[in-house]
Structure formats: structure tokens, C-alpha cells
N, C-alpha and C. Protein backbone atom coordinates (compact mmCIF):
# COMPACT_ATOMS: atom_id res chain seq x y z
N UNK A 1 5.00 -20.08 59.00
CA UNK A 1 5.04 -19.08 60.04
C UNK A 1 5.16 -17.71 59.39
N UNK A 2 4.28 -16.50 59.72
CA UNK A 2 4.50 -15.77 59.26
C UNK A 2 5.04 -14.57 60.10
N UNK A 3 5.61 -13.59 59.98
CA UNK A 3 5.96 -12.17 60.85
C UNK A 3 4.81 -11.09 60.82
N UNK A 4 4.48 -10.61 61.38
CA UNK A 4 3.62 -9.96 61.55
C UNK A 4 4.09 -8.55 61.80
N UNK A 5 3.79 -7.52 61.06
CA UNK A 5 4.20 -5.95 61.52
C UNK A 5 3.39 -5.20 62.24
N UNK A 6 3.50 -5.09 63.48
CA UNK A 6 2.64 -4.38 64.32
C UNK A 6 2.55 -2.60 63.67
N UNK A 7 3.28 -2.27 63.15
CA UNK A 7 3.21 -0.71 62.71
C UNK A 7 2.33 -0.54 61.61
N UNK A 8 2.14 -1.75 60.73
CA UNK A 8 1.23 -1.68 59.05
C UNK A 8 0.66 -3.03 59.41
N UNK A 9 -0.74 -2.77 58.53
CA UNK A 9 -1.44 -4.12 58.91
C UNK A 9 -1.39 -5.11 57.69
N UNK A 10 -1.33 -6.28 57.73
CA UNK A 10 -0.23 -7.29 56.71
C UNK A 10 -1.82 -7.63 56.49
N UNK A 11 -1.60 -7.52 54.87
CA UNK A 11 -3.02 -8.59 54.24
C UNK A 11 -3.04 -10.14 54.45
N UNK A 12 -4.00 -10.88 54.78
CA UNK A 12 -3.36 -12.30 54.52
C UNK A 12 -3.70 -12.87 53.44
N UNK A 13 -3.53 -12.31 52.58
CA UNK A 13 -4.38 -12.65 51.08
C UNK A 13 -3.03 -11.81 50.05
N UNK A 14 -3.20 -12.44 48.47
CA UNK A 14 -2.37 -11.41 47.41
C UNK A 14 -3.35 -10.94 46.48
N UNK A 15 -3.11 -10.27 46.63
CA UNK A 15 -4.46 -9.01 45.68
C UNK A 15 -4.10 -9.57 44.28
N UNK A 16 -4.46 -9.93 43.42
CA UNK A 16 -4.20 -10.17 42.02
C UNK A 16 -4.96 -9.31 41.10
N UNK A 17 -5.77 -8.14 41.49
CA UNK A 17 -6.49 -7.15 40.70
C UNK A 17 -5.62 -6.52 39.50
N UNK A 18 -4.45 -6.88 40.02
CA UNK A 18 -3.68 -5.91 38.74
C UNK A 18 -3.74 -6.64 37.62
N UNK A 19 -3.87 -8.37 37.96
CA UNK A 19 -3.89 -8.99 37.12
C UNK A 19 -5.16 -8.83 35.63
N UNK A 20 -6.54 -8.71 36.64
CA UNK A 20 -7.71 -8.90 36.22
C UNK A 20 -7.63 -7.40 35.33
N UNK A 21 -7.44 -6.29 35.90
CA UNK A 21 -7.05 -5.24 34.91
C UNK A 21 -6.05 -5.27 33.49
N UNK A 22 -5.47 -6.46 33.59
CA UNK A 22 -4.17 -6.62 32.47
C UNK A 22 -5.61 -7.42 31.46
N UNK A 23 -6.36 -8.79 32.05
CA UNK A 23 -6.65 -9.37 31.14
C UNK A 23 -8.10 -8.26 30.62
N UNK A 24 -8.53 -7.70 31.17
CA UNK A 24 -10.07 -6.64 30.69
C UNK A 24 -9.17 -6.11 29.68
N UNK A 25 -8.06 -5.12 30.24
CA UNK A 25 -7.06 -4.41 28.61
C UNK A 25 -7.06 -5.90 27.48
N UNK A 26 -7.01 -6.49 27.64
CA UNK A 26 -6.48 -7.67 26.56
C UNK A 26 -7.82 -8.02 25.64
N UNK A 27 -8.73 -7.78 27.09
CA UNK A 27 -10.26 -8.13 26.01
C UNK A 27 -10.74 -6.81 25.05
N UNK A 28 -10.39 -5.74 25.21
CA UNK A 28 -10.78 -4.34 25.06
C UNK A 28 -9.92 -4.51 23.81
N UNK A 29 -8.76 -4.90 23.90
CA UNK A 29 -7.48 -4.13 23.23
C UNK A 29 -6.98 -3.12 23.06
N UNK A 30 -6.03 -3.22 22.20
CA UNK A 30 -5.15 -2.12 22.04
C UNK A 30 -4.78 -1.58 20.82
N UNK A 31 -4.63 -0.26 20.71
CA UNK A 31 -4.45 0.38 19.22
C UNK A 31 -3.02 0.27 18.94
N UNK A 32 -2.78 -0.25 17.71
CA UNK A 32 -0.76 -0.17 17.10
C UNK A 32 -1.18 0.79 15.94
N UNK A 33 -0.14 1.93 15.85
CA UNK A 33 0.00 2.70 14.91
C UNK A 33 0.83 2.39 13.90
N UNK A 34 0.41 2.38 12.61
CA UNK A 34 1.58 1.30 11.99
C UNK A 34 1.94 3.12 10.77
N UNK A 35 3.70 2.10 10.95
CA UNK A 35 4.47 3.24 10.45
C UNK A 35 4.85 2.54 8.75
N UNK A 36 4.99 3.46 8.77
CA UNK A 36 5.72 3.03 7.21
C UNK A 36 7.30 3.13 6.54
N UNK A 37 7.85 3.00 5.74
CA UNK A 37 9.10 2.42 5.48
C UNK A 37 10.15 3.58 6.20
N UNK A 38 10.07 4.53 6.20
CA UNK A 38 10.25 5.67 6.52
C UNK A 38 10.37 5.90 8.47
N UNK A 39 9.30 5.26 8.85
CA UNK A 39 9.07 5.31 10.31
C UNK A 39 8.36 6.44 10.96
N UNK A 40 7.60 6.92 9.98
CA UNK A 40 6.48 8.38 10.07
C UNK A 40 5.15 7.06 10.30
N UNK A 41 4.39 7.87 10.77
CA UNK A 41 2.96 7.25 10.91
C UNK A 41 2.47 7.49 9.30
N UNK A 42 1.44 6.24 9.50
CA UNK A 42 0.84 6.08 7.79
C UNK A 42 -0.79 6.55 8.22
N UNK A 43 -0.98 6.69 9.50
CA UNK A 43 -2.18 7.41 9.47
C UNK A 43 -3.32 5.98 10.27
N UNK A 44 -2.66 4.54 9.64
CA UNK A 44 -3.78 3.55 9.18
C UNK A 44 -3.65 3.05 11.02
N UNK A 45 -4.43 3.04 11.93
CA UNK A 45 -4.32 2.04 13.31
C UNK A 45 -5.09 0.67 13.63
N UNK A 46 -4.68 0.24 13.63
CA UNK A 46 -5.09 -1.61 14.04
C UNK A 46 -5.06 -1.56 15.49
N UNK A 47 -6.48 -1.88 15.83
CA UNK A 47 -6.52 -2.72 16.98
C UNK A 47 -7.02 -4.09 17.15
N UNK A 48 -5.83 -4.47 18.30
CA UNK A 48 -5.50 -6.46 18.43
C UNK A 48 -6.09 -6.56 19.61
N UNK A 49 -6.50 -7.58 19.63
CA UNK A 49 -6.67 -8.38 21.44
C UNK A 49 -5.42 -8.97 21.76
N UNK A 50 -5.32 -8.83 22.93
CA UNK A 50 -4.16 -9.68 23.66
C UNK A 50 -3.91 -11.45 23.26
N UNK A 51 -3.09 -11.43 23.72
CA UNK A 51 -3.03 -13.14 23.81
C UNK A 51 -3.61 -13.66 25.21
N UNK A 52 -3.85 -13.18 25.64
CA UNK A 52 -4.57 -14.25 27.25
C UNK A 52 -6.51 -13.71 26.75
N UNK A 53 -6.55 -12.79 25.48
CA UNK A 53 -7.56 -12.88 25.76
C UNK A 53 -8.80 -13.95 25.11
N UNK A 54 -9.76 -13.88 25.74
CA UNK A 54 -10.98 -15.06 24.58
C UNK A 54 -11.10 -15.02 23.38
N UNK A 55 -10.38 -14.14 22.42
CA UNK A 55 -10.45 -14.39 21.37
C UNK A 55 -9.16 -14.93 20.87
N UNK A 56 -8.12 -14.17 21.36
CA UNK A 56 -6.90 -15.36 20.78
C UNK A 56 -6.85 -16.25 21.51
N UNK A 57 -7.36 -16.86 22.72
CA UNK A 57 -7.24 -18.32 23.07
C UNK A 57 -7.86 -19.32 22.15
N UNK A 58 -9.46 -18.60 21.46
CA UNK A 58 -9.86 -19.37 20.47
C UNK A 58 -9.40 -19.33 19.19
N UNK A 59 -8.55 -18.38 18.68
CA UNK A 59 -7.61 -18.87 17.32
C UNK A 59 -6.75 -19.50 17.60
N UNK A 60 -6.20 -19.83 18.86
CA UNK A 60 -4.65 -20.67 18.92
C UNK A 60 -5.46 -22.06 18.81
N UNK A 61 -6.69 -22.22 19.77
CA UNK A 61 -7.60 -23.74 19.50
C UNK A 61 -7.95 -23.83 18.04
N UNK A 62 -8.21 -22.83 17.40
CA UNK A 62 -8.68 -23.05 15.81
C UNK A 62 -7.38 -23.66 14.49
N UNK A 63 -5.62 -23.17 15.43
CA UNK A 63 -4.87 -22.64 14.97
C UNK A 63 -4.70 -24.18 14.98
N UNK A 64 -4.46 -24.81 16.25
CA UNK A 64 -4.21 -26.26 16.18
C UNK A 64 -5.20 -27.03 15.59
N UNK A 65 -6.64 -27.00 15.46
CA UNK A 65 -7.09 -27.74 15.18
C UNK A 65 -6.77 -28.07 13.49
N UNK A 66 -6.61 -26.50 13.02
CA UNK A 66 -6.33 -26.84 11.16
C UNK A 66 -4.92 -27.69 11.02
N UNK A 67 -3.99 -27.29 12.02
CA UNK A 67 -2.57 -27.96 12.01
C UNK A 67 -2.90 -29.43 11.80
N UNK A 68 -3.69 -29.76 13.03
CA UNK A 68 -4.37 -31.30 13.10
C UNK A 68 -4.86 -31.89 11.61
N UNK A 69 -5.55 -31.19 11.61
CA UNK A 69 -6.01 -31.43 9.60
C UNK A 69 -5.28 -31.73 8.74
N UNK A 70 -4.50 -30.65 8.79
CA UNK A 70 -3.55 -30.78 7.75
C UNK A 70 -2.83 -31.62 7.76
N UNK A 71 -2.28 -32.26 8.93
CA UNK A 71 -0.91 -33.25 8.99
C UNK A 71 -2.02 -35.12 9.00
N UNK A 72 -3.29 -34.55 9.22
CA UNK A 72 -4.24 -36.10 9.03
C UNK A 72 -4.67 -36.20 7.22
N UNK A 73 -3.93 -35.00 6.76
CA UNK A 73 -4.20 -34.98 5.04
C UNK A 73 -3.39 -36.39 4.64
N UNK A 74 -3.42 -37.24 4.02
CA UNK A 74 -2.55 -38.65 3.25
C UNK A 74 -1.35 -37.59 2.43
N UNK A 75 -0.32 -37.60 2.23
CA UNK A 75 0.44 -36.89 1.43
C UNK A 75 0.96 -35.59 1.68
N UNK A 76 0.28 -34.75 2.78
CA UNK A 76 0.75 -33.10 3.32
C UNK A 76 2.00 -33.63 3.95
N UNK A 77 3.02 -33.05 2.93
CA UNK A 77 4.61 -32.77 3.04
C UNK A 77 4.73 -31.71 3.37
N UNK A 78 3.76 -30.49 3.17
CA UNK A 78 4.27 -29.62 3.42
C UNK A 78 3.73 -28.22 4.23
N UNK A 79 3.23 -29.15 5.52
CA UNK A 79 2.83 -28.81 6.36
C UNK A 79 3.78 -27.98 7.12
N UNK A 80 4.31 -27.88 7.46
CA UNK A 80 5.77 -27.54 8.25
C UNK A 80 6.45 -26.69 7.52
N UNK A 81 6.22 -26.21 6.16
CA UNK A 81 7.30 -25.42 5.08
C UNK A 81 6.86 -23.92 5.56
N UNK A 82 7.66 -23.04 5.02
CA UNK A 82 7.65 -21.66 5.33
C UNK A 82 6.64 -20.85 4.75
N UNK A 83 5.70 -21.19 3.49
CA UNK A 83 4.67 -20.90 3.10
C UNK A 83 3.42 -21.05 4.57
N UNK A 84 3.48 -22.41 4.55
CA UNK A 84 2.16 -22.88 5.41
C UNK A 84 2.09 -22.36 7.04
N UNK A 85 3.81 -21.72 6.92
CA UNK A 85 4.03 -21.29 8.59
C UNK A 85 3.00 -19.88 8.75
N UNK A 86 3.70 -19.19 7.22
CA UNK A 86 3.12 -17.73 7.56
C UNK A 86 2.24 -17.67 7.40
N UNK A 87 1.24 -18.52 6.37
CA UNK A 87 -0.21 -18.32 6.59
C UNK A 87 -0.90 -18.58 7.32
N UNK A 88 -0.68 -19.79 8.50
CA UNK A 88 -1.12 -19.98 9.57
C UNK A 88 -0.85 -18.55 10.45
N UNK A 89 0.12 -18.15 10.54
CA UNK A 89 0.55 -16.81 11.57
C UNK A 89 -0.25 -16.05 11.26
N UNK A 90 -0.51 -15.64 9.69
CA UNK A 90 -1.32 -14.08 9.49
C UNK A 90 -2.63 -14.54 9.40
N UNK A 91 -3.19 -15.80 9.30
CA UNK A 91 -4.72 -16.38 9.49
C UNK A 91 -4.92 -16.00 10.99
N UNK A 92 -3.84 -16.16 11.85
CA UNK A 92 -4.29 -15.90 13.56
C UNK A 92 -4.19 -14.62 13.91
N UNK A 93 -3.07 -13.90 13.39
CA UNK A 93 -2.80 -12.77 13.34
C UNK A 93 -4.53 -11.74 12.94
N UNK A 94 -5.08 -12.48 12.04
CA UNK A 94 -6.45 -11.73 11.58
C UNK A 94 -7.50 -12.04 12.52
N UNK A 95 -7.64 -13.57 12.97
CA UNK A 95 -8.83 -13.50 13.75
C UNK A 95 -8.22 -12.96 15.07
N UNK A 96 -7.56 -12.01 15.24
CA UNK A 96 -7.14 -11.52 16.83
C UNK A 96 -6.65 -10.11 16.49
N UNK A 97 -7.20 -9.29 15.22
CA UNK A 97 -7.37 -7.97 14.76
C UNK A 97 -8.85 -7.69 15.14
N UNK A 98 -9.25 -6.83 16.01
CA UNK A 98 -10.29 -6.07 16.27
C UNK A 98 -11.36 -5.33 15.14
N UNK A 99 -10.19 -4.49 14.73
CA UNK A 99 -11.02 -3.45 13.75
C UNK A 99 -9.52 -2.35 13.32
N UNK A 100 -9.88 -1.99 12.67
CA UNK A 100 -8.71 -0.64 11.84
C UNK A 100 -9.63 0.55 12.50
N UNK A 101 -8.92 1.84 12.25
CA UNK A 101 -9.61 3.09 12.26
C UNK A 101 -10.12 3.48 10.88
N UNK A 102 -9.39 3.16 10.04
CA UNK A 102 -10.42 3.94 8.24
C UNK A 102 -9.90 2.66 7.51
N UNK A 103 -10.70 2.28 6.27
CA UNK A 103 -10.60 1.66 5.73
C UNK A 103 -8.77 1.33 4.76
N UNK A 104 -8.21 0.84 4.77
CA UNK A 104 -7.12 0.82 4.20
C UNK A 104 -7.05 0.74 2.59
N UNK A 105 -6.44 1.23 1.87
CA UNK A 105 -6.58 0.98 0.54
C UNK A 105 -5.52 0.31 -0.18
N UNK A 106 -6.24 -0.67 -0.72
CA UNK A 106 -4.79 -2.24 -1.44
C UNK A 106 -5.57 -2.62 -2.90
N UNK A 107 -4.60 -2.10 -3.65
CA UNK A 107 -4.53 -2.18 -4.96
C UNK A 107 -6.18 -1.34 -5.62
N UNK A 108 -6.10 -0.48 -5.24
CA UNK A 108 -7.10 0.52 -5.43
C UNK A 108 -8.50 0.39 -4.57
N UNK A 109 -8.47 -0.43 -4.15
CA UNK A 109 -10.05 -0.91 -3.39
C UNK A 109 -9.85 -0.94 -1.66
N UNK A 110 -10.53 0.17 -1.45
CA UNK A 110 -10.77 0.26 -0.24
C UNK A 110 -11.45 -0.99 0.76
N UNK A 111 -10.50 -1.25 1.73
CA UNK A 111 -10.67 -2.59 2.54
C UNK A 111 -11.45 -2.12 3.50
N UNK A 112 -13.21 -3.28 3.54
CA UNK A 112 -14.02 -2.54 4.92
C UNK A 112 -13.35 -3.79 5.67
N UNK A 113 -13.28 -3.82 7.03
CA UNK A 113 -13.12 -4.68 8.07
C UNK A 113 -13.85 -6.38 8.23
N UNK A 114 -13.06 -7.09 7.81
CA UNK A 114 -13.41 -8.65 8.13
C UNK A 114 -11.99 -9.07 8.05
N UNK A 115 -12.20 -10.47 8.35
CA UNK A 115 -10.74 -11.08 8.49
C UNK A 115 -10.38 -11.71 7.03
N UNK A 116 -11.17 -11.60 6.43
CA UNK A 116 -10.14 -12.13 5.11
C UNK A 116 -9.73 -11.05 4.33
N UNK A 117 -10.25 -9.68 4.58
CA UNK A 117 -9.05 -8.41 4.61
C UNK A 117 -8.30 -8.15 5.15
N UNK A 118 -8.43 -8.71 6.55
CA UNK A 118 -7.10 -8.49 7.37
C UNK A 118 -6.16 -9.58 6.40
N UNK A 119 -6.50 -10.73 6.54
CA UNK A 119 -5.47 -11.24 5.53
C UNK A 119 -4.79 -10.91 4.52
N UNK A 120 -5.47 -10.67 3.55
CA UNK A 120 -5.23 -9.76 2.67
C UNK A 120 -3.93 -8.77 2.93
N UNK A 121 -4.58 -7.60 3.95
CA UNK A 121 -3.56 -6.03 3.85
C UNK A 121 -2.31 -7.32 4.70
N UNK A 122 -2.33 -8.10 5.60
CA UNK A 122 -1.26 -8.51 5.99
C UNK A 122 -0.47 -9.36 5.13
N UNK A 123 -0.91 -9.80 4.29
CA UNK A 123 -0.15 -10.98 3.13
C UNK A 123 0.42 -9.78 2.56
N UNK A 124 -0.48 -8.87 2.03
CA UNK A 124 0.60 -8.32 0.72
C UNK A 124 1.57 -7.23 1.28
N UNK A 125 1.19 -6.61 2.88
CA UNK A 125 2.14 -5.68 3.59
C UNK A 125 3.18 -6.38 4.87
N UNK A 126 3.82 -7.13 4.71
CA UNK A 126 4.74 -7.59 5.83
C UNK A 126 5.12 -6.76 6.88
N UNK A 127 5.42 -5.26 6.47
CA UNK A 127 6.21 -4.61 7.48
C UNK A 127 4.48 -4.32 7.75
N UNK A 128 3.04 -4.17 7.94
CA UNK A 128 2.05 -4.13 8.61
C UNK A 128 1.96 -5.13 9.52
N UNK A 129 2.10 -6.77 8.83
CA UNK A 129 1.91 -7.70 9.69
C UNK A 129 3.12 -7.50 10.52
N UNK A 130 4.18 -7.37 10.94
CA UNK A 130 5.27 -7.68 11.61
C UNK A 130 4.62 -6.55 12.85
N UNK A 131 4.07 -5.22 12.55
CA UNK A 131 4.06 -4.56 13.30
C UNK A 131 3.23 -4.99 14.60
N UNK A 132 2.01 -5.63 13.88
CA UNK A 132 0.85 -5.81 14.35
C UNK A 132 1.26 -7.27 15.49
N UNK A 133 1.68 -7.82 14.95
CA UNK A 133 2.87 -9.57 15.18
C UNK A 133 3.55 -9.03 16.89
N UNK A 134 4.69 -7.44 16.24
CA UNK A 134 5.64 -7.43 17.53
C UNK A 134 4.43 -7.20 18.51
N UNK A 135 3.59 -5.89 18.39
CA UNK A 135 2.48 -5.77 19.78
C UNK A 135 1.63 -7.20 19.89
N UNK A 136 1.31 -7.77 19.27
CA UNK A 136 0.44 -9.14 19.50
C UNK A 136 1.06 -10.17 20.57
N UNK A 137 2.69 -10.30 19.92
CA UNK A 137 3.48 -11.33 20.77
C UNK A 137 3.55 -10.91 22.45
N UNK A 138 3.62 -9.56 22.66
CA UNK A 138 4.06 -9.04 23.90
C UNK A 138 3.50 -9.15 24.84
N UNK A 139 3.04 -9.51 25.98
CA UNK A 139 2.05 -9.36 27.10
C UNK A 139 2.42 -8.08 27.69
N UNK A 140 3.83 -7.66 27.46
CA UNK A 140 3.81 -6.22 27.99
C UNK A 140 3.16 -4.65 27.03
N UNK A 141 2.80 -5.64 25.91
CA UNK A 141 1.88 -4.24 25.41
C UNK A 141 0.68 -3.57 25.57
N UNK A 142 0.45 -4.42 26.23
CA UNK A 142 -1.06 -4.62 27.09
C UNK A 142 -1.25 -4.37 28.43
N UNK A 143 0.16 -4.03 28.94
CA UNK A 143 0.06 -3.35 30.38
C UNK A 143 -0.26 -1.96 30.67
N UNK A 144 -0.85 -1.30 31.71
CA UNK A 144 -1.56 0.14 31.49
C UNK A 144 -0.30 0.92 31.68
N UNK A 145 -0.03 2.05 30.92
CA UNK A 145 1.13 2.52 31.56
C UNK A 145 0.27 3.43 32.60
């Protein structure tokens, strides 16, 4: 049974558009400014896709399927250890990096954009990956302000 307000006219439906606007931001993404030890901007910006969007739904399917592998290996003990955690994280962490704004520079050689550079600047920079990690995890970073 519902009430009805004769003064405002009651939808009989719930608009979920705000929703469909959250997941388009997620496909688009979003820029993280990554700071450095200091907490000044380093200049360098990463943009991620969301997590609801088509590309990280297909690294979390890619994410399990290597898990699957690995634990059907005869002998992988050490599937589960803290090595194999974080490389799985910053392997997903990369295929759900967009693009940088300028090339980053690691150990003298300027990094052009693919994911086994994203790997790379994230293996050997933690406080980059963590940054990139906190906006990735959030669904609220991806909301419009």
C-alpha cells in the first residue's frame, strides 16, 4: 500500500541514474596525483578505472584465474606467501591503470605507458602503488563531487 501526496506528484519508479553516472565515471576514470615523501605533488598523475568498471571486473576474472593456476601447480607452497600476495595486487593494480600524464623516470629510463611499466614504477615505488591502491579500493573516489 502506498500513500500518495496530493501536493507533489510521487514517482512510481526509483530513478537509479545517479547510479549509471557513478559507473560511466568508473569507465572514464579518474586522475590520483601522487605525492611524494614529503606530501608536495611529484608532478607524475595516474589515471585508474574504478572497480565496478569493465576493465577491473576483467582483472579480478584474470586475477582468479592465475590464483587457480597457481594452486593446480604440484608443489606451489607458496601461493598464499606475502611475495605472491603483492604481486598479484600490483599485476591488477596495472591492468586497471589507464595511462600517466608524462612519462615517469626509474632508474634513468624514461617509462612510456604499458602495464609491465606500470609494474615496474609500482614494484620499485610502494608509496606510488599504495596511493594509486587507496583511490582504486574506494567506490567513493569515483563519485562526482
Amino acid at each position: 500500500m502506498s500513500v500518495k501526496n496530493t501536493q507533489t506528484a510521487e514517482l512510481d519508479f526509483i530513478d537509479l541514474s545517479l547510479l549509471d553516472e557513478n559507473l560511466q565515471i568508473q569507465e572514464d576514470g579518474i586522475e590520483v596525483e601522487i605525492a611524494g615523501p614529503t606530501n608536495k605533488p611529484t608532478g607524475l598523475v595516474i589515471v585508474i578505472f574504478g572497480p565496478d568498471s569493465t576493465t577491473a571486473q576483467k582483472a579480478s576474472r584474470d586475477l582468479v584465474k592465475e590464483i587457480e593456476q597457481e594452486a593446480a601447480k604440484e608443489g606451489n607452497i607458496d601461493i598464499d606467501g606475502p611475495e605472491a600476495q603483492r604481486r598479484r595486487q600490483i599485476t591488477y593494480l596495472a591492468k586497471i591503470t589507464k595511462g600517466w600524464n608524462k612519462p615517469p623516470q626509474v632508474d634513468g629510463e624514461r617509462l612510456t605507458f604499458s602495464e609491465e611499466n606500470v609494474i615496474r614504477l609500482y614494484t620499485k615505488y610502494p608509496i606510488i602503488e599504495n596511493q594509486v591502491r587507496f583511490k582504486a579500493d574506494r567506490r567513493g573516489s569515483f563519485i562526482k563531487s
